[in-house]
Protein backbone atom coordinates (compact mmCIF):
# COMPACT_ATOMS: atom_id res chain seq x y z
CA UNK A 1 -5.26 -14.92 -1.90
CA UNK A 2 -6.04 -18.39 -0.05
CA UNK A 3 -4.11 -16.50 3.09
CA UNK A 4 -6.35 -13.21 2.97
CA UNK A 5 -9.00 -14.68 5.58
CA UNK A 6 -6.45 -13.77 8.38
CA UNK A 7 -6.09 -10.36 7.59
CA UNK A 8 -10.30 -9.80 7.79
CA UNK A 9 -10.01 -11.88 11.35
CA UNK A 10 -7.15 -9.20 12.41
CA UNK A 11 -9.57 -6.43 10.70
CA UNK A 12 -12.87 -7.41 12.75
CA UNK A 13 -10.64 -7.36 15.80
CA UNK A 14 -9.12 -4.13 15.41
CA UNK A 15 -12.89 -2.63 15.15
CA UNK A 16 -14.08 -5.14 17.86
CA UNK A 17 -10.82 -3.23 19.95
CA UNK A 18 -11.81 -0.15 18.73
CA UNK A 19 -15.27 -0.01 19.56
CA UNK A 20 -14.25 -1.33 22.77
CA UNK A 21 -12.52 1.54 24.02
CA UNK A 22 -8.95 -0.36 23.48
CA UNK A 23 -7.33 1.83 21.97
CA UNK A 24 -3.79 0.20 22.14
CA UNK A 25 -4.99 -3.03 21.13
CA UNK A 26 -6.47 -1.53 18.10
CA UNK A 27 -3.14 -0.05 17.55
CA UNK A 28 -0.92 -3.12 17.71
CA UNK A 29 -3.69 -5.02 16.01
CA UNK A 30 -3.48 -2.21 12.80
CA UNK A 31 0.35 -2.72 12.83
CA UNK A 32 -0.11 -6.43 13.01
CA UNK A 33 -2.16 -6.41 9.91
CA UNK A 34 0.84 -5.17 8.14
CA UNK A 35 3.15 -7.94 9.37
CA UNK A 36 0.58 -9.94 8.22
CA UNK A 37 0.06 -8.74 4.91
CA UNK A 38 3.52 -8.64 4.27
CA UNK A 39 4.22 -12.10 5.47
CA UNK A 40 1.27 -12.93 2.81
CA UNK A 41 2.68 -11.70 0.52
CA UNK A 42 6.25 -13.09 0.76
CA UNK A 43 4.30 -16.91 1.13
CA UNK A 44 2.26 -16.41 -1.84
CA UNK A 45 5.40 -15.08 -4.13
CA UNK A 46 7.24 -18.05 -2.57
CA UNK A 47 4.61 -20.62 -3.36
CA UNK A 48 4.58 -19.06 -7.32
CA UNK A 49 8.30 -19.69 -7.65
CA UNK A 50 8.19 -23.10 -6.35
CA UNK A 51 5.18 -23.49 -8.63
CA UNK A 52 7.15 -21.80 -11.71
CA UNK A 53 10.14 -23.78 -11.08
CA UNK A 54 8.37 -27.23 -10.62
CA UNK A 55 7.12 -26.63 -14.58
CA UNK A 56 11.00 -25.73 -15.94
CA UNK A 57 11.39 -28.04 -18.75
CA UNK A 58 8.05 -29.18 -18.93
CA UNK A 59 6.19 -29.06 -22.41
CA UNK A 60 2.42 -26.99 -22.61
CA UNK A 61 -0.28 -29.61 -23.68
């Protein structure tokens, strides 16, 4: 979630592109928000299994 700001930066250029007549930029810059997204997501499940495995063997409080 703390990454999702870049994906509404890629999203207000796409529709800046867009309503720019630029069409190809608006293109690559749709298929760029899925790179994006999908390197999100990978970061974010990496960071909660580094997170998860930091607590193994710890006690709850």
């Amino acid at each position: 979630m703390k990454y999702d700001w870049i994906l509404d930066v890629i999203s207000d250029l796409e529709t800046f592109a867009a309503a720019n007549d630029m069409p190809d930029l608006a293109a690559e810059l749709g298929d760029l928000k899925l790179v994006a997204a999908a390197d999100i997501s990978s970061k974010e499940a990496q960071e909660l299994n580094s997170d998860r495995a930091s607590n193994i063997g710890r006690r709850p409080h």
